[in-house]
C-alpha atoms as a PDB file:
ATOM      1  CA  UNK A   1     122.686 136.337  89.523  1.00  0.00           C
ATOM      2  CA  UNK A   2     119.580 134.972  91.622  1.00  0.00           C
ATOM      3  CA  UNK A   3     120.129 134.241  95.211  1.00  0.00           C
ATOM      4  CA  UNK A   4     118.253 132.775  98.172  1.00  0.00           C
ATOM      5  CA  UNK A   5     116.162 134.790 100.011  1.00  0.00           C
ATOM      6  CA  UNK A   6     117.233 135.406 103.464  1.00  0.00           C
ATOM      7  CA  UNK A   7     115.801 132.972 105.655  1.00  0.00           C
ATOM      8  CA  UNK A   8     115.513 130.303 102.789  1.00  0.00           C
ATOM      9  CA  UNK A   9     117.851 127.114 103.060  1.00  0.00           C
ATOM     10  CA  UNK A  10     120.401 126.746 100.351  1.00  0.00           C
ATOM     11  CA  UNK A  11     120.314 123.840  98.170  1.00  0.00           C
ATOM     12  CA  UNK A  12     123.384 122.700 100.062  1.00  0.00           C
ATOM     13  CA  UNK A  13     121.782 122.711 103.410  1.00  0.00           C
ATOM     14  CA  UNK A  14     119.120 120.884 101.828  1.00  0.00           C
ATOM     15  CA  UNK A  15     120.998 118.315 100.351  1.00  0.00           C
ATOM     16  CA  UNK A  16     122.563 117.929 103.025  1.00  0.00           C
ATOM     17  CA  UNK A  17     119.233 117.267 104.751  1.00  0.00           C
ATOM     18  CA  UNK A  18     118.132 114.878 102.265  1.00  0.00           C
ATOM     19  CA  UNK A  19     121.284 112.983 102.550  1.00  0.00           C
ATOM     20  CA  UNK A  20     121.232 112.626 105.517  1.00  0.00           C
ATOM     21  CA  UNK A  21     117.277 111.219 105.301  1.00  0.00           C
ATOM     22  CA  UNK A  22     118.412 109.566 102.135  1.00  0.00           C
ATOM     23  CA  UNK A  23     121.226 107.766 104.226  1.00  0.00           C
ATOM     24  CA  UNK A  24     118.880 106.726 107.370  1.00  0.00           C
ATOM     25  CA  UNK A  25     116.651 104.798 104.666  1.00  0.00           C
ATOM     26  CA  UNK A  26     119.204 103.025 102.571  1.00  0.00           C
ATOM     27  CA  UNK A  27     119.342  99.815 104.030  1.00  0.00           C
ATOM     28  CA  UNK A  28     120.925  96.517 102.224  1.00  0.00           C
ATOM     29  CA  UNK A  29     118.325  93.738 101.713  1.00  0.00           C
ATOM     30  CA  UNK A  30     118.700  91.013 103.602  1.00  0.00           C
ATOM     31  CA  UNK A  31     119.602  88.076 102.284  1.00  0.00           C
ATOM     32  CA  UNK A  32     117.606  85.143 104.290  1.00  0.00           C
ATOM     33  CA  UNK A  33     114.050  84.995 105.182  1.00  0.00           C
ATOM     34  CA  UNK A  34     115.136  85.112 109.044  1.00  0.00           C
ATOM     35  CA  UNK A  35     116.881  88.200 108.443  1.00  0.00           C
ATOM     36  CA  UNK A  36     114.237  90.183 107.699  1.00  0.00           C
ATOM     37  CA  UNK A  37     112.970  90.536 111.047  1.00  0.00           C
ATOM     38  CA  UNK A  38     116.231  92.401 111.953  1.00  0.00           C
ATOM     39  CA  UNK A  39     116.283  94.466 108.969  1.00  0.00           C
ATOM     40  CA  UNK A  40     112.640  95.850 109.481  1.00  0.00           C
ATOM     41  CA  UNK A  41     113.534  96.348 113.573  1.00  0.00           C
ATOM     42  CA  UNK A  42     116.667  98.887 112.332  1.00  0.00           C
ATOM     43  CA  UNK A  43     114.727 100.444 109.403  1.00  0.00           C
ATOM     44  CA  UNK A  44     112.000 101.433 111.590  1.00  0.00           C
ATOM     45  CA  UNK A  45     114.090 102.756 114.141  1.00  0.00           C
ATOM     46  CA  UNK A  46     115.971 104.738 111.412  1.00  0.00           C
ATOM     47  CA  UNK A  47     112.499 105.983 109.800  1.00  0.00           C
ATOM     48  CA  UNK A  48     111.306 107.528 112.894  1.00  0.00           C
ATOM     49  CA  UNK A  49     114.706 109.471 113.391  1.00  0.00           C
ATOM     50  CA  UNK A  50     113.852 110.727 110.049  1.00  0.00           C
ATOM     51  CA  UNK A  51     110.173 111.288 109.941  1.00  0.00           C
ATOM     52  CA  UNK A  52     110.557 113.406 113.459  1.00  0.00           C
ATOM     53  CA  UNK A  53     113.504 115.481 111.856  1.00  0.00           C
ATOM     54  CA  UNK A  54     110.884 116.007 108.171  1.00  0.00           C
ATOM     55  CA  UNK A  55     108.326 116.833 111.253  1.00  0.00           C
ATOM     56  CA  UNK A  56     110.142 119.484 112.994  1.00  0.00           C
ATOM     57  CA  UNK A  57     111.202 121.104 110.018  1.00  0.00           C
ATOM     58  CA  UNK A  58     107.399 121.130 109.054  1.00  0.00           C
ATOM     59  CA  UNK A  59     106.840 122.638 112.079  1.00  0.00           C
ATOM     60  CA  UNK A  60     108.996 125.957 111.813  1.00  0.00           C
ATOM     61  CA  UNK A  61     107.235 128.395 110.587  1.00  0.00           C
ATOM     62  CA  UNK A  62     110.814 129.979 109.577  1.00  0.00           C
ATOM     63  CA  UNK A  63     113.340 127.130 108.506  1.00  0.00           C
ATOM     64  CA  UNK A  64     116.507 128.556 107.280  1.00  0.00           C
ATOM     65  CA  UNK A  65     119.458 127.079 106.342  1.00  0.00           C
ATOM     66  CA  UNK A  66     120.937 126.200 110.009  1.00  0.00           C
ATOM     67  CA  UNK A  67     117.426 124.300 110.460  1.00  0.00           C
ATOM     68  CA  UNK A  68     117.952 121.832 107.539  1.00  0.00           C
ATOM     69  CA  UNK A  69     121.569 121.262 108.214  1.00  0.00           C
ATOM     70  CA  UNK A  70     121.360 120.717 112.161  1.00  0.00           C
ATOM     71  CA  UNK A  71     118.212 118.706 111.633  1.00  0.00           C
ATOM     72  CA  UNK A  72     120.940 116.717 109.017  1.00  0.00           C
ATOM     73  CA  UNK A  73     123.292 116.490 111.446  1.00  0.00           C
ATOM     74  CA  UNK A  74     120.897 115.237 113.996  1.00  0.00           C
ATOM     75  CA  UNK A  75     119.930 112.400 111.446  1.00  0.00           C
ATOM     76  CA  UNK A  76     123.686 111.578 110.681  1.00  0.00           C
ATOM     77  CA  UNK A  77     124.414 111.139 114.695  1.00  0.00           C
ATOM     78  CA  UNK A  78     121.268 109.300 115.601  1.00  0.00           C
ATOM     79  CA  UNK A  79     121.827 106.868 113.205  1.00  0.00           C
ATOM     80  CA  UNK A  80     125.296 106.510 114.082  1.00  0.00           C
ATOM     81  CA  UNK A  81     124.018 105.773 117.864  1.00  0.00           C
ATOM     82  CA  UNK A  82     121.930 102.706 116.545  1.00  0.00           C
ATOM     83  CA  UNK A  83     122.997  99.255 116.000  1.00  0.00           C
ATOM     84  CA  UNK A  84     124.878  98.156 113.070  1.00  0.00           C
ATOM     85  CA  UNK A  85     123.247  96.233 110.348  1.00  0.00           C
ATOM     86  CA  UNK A  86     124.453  92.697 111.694  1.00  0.00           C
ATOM     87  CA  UNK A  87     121.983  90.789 109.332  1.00  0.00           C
ATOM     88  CA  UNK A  88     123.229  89.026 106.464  1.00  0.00           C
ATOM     89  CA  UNK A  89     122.762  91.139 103.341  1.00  0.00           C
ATOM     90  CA  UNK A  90     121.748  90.348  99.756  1.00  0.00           C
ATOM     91  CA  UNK A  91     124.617  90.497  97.478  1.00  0.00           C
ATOM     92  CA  UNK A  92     124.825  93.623  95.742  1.00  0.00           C
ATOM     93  CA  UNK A  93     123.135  93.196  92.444  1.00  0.00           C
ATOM     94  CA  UNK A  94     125.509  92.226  89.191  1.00  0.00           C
ATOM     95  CA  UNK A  95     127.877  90.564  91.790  1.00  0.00           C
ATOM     96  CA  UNK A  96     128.089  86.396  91.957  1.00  0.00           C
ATOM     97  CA  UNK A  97     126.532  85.307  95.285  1.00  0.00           C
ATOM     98  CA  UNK A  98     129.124  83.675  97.478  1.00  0.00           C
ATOM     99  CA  UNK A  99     128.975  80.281  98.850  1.00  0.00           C
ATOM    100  CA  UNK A 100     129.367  79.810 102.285  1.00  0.00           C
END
């Protein structure tokens, strides 16, 4: 049986990490033209929590696992602190558009 090194994340620290990025980034479309204004304001915002969490990581000369899942965590309760997504979204793809 192979393990991790000490000192070396586990792949569930680092998925947690990249879910965490993964989640900051996934943003719905939005729908109208007017909307996109909004929708690039909060994607920014939620890219530089993201980049500076990739950034510090790059910065450690010894991550371990705590590293990857605090900087995770960070990510998760930054993005949480931001606004909601309040613009109108695209409807999800295969689904009918609704009138209204």
């Amino acid at each position: 049986m192979v393990t991790a090194a000490a000192g070396t994340p586990s792949g569930r620290a680092f998925q947690h990490f990249l879910s965490a990025v993964h989640q900051a980034l996934d943003l719905p479309a939005p729908h109208r033209p007017h909307d996109r204004l909004p929708y690039l304001t909060l994607l920014d915002q939620r890219a530089g929590l993201a980049r500076a969490s990739i950034g510090r990581l790059l910065a450690s000369q010894q991550r371990d696992e705590l590293d990857f899942t605090s900087e995770g965590d960070h990510i998760l309760h930054q993005i949480a602190d931001l606004p909601p997504d309040t613009y109108r979204h695209a409807p999800p793809a295969g689904c009918p558009a609704s009138s209204g």
